[in-house]
Protein backbone atom coordinates (compact mmCIF):
# COMPACT_ATOMS: atom_id res chain seq x y z
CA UNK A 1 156.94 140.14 -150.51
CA UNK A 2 153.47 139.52 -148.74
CA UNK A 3 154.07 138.87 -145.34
CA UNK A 4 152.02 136.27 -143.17
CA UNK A 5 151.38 135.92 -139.44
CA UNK A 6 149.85 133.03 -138.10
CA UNK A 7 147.54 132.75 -135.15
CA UNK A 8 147.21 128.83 -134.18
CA UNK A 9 144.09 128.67 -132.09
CA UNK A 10 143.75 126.82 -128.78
CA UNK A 11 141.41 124.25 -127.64
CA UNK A 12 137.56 125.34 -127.92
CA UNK A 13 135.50 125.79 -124.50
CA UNK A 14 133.23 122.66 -124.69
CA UNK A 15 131.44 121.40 -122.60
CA UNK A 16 130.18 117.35 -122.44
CA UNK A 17 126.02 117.56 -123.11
CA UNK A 18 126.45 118.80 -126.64
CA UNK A 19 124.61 121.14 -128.75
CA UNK A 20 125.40 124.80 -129.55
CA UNK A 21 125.60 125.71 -125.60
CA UNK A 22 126.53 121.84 -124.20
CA UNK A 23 123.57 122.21 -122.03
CA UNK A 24 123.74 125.86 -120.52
CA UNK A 25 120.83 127.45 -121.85
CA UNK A 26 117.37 127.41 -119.70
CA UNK A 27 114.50 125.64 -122.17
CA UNK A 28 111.86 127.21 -124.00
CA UNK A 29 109.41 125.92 -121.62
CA UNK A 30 111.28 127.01 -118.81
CA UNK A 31 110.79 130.69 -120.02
CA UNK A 32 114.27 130.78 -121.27
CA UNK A 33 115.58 132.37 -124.82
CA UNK A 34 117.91 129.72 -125.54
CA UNK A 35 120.06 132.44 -125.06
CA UNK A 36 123.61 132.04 -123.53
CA UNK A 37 127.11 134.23 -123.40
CA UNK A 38 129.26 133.61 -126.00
CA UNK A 39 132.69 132.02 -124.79
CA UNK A 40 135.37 134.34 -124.84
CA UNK A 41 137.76 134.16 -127.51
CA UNK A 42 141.27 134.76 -126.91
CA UNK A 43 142.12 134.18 -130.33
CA UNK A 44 139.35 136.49 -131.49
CA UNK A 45 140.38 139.56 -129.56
CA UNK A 46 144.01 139.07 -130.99
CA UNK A 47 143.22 138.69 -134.64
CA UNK A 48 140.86 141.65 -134.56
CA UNK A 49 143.76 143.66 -133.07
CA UNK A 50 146.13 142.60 -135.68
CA UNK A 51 143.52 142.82 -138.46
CA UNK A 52 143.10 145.98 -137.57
CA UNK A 53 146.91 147.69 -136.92
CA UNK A 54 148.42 145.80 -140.06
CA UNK A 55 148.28 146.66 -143.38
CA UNK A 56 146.47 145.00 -145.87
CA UNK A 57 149.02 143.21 -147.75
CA UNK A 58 149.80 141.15 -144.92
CA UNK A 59 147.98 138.10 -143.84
CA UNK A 60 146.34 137.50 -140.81
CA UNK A 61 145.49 134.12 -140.76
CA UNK A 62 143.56 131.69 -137.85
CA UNK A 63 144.56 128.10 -137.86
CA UNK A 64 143.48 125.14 -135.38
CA UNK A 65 146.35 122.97 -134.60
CA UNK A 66 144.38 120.07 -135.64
CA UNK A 67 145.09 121.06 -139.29
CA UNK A 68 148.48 120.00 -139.36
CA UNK A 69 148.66 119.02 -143.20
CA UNK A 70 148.58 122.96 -143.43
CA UNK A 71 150.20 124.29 -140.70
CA UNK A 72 153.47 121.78 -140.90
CA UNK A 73 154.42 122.49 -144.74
CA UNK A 74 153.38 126.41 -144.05
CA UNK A 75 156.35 126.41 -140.96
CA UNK A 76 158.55 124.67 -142.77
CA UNK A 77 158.17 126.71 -145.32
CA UNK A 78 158.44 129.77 -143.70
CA UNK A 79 161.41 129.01 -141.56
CA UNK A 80 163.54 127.49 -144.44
CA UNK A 81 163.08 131.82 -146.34
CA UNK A 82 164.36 132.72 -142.90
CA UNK A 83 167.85 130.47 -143.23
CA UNK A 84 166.52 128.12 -140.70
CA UNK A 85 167.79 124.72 -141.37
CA UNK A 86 168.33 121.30 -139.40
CA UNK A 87 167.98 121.58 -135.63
CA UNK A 88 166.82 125.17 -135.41
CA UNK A 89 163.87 124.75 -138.43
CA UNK A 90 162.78 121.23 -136.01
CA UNK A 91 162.70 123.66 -133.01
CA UNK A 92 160.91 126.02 -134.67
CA UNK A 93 158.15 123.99 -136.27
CA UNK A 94 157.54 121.96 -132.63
CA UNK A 95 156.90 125.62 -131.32
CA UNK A 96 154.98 126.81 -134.15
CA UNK A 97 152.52 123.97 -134.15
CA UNK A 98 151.58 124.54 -130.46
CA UNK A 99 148.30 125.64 -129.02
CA UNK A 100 148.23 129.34 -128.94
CA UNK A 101 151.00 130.12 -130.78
CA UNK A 102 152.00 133.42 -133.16
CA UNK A 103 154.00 133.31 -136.00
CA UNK A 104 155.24 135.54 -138.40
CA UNK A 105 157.06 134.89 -141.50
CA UNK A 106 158.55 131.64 -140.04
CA UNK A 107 159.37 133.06 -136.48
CA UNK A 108 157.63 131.91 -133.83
CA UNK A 109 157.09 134.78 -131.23
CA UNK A 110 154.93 132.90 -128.90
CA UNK A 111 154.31 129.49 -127.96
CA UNK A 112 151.56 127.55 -125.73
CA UNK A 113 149.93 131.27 -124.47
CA UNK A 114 149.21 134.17 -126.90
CA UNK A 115 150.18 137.85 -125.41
CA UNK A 116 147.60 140.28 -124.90
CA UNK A 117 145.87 141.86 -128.29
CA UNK A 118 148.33 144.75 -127.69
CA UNK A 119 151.58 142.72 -126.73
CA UNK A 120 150.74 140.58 -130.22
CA UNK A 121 150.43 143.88 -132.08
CA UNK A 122 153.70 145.11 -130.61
CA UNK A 123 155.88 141.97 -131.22
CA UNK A 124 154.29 141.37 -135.08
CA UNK A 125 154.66 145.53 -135.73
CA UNK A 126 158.41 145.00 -134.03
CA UNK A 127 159.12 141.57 -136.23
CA UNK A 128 158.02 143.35 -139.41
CA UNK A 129 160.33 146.18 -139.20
CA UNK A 130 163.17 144.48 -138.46
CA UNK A 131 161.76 142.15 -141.69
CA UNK A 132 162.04 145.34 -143.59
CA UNK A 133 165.03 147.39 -142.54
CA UNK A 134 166.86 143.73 -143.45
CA UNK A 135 166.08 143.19 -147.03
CA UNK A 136 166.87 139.32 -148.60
CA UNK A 137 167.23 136.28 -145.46
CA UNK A 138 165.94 138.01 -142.00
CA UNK A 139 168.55 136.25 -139.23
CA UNK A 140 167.23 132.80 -137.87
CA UNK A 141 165.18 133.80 -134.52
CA UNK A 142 165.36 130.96 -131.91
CA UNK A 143 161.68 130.04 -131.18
CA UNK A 144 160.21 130.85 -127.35
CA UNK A 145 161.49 128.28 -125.28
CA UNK A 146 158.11 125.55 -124.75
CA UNK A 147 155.68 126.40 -121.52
């Protein structure tokens, strides 16, 4: 079975004036490069930690919680192969569709604040052997209580 862990992005640093840097950048005829930092990217750090300690047959994939056509069915989905059902499966999807959230197979090991890149890598490498030592229906994992 493929696994799949989920990373469900939080809200994008923007600021109001628009435009690639919302207004941060010096002008060209100010002597400036257009050139700005790049925001950092919680999200990014995580994934690329992930990407790189998993193996390839399991998915590593970025979603904004704005695409909830995808993300709802995927939970529900996910959950339901992990024996969740009724109350529990509700639970879990609410904390699965929450900013910043990580999910794997169905479980939802954070909620509202993503750990570190090496707390993430610890929890999914920790989920996925207990996935594996228990072949068939994995026990129903009550999701992180909400922030």
């Amino acid at each position: 079975m493929r696994h799949r862990v989920v990373l469900v992005r939080g809200p994008r640093a923007a600021a109001g004036s628009g435009g690639c840097c919302s207004g941060a950048a010096r002008p060209f005829d100010e002597g400036g490069g257009h050139r700005h930092a790049a925001p950092a990217d919680e999200v990014g750090a995580v994934y690329r930690a992930l990407r790189t300690a998993l193996p390839d047959d399991v998915a590593v994939e970025v979603v904004a919680p704005t695409n909830w056509l995808w993300l709802v069915p995927a939970l529900v989905t996910d959950g339901r192969r992990r024996g969740l059902r009724g109350a529990a499966l509700r639970r879990s999807v609410r904390a699965g569709i929450a900013v910043e959230s990580l999910i794997v197979d169905g479980a939802v090991l954070a909620s509202g604040r993503l750990p570190s890149p090496a707390a993430a890598v610890a929890a999914v490498t920790a989920e996925l052997t207990t996935a594996a030592a228990a072949p068939g229906r994995t026990p129903p994992r009550e999701p992180a209580p909400p922030r």
